[in-house]
C-alpha atoms as a PDB file:
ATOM      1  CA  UNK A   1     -10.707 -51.050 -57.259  1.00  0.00           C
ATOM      2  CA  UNK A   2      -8.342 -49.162 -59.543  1.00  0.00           C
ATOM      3  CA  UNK A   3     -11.110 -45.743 -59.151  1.00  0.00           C
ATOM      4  CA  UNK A   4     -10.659 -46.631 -55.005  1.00  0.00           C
ATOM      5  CA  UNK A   5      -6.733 -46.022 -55.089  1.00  0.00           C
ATOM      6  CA  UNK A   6      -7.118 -42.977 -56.830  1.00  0.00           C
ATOM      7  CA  UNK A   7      -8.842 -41.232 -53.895  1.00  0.00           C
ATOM      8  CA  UNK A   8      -6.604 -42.159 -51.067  1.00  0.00           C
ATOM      9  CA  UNK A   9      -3.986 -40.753 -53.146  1.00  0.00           C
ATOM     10  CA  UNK A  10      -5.373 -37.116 -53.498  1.00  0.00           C
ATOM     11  CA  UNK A  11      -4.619 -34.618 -50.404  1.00  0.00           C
ATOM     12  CA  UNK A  12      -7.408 -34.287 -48.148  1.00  0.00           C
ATOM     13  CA  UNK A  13      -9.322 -30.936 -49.105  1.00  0.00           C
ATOM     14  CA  UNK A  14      -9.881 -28.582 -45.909  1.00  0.00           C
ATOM     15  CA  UNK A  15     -12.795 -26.006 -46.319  1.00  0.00           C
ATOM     16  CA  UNK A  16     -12.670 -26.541 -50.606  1.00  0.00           C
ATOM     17  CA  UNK A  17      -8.864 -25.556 -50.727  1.00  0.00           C
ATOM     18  CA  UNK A  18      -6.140 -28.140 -51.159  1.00  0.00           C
ATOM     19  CA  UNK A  19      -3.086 -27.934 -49.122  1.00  0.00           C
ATOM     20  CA  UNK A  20      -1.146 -25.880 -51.478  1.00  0.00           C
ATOM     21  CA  UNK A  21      -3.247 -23.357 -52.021  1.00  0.00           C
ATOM     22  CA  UNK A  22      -3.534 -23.132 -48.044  1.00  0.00           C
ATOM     23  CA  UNK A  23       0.046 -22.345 -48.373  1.00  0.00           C
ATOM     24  CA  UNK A  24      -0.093 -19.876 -50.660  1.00  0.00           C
ATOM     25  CA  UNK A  25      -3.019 -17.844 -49.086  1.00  0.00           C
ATOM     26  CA  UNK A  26      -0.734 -17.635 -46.360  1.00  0.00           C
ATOM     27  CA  UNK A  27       2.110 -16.735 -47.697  1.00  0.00           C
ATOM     28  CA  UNK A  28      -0.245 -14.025 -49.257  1.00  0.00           C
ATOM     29  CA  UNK A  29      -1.453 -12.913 -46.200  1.00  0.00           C
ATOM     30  CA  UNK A  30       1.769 -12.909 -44.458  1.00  0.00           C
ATOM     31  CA  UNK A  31       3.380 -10.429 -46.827  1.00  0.00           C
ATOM     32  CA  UNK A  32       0.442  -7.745 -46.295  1.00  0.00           C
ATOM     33  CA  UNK A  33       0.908  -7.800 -42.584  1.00  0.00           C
ATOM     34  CA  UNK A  34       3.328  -4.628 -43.364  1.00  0.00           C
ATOM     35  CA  UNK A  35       0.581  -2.825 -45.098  1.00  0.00           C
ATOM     36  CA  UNK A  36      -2.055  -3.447 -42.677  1.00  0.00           C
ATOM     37  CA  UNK A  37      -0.181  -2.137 -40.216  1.00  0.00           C
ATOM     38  CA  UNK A  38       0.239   1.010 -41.734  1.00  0.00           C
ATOM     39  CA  UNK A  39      -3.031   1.078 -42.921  1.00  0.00           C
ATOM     40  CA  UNK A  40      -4.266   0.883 -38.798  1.00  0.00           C
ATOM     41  CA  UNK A  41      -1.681   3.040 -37.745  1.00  0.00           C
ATOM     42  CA  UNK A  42      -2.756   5.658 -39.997  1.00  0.00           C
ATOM     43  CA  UNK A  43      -5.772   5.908 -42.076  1.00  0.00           C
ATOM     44  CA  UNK A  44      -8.070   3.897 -39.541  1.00  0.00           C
ATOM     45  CA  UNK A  45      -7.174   6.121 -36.611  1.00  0.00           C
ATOM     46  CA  UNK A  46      -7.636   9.131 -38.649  1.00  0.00           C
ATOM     47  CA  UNK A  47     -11.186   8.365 -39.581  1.00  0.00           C
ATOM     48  CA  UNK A  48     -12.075   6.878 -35.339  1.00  0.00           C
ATOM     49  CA  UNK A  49     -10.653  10.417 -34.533  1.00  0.00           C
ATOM     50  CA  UNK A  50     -12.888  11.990 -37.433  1.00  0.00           C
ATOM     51  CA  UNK A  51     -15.505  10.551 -36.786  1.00  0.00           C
ATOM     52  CA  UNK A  52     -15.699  10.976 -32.598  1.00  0.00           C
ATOM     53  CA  UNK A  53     -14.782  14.312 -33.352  1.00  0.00           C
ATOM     54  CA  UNK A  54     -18.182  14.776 -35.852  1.00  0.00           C
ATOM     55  CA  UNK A  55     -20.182  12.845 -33.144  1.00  0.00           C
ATOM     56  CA  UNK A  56     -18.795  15.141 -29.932  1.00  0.00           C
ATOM     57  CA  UNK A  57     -19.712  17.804 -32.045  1.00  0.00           C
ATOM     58  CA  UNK A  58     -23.312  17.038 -32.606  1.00  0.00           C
ATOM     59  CA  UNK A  59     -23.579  15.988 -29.457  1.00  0.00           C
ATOM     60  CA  UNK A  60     -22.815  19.886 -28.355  1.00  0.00           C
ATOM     61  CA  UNK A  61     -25.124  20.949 -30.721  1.00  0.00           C
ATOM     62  CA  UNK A  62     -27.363  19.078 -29.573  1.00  0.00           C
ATOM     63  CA  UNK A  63     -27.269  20.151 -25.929  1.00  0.00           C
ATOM     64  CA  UNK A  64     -27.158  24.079 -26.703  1.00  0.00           C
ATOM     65  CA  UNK A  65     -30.147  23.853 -28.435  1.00  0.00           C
ATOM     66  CA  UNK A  66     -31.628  21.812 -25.778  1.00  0.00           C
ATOM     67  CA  UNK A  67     -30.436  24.655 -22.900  1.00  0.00           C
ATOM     68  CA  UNK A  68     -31.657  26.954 -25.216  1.00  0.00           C
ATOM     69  CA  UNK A  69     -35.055  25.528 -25.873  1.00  0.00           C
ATOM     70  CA  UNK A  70     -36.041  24.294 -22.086  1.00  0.00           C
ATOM     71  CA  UNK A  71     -34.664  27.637 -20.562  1.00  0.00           C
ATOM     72  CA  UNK A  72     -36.972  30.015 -22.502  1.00  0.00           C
ATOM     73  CA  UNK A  73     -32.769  31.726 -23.879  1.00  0.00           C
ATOM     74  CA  UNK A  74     -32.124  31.921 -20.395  1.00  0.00           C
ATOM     75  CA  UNK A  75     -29.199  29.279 -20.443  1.00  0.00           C
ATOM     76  CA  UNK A  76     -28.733  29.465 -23.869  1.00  0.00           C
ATOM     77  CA  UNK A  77     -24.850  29.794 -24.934  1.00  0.00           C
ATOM     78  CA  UNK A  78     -23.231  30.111 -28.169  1.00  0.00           C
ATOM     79  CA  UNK A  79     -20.946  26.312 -28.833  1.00  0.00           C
ATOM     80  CA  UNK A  80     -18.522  27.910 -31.071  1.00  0.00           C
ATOM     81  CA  UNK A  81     -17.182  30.234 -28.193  1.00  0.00           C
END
């Protein structure tokens, strides 16, 4: 009986955390809502642009050698003009 109060005194546990450590993560997350923000506003945008720019380009490549290739030179064209 004495084993049986023990465990309606402990906080209930929610996905293995107790309630104070809930708190705490966040709190944690809370204060590097700053950070991510700047971290989206500049390095992740920077890298989507880099790396649509890197796919247009291959794209073009890809075409002009296509033209190139199916025309026999006659619709060939240089990308880089």
């Amino acid at each position: 009986q004495h084993n049986a109060s023990k465990q309606q005194q402990q906080p209930p546990l929610i996905g293995n955390t107790a309630p104070a450590q809930q708190v705490v993560d966040f709190a944690v997350a809370r204060s590097q809502e700053h950070v991510m923000q700047l971290y989206e506003t500049r390095i992740a945008s920077l890298q989507r642009f880099v790396a649509m720019t890197v796919l247009f380009h291959q794209m073009g490549h890809r075409v002009e050698s296509f033209f190139d290739f199916i025309s026999m030179g006659f619709w060939s064209y240089r990308m880089d003009r």
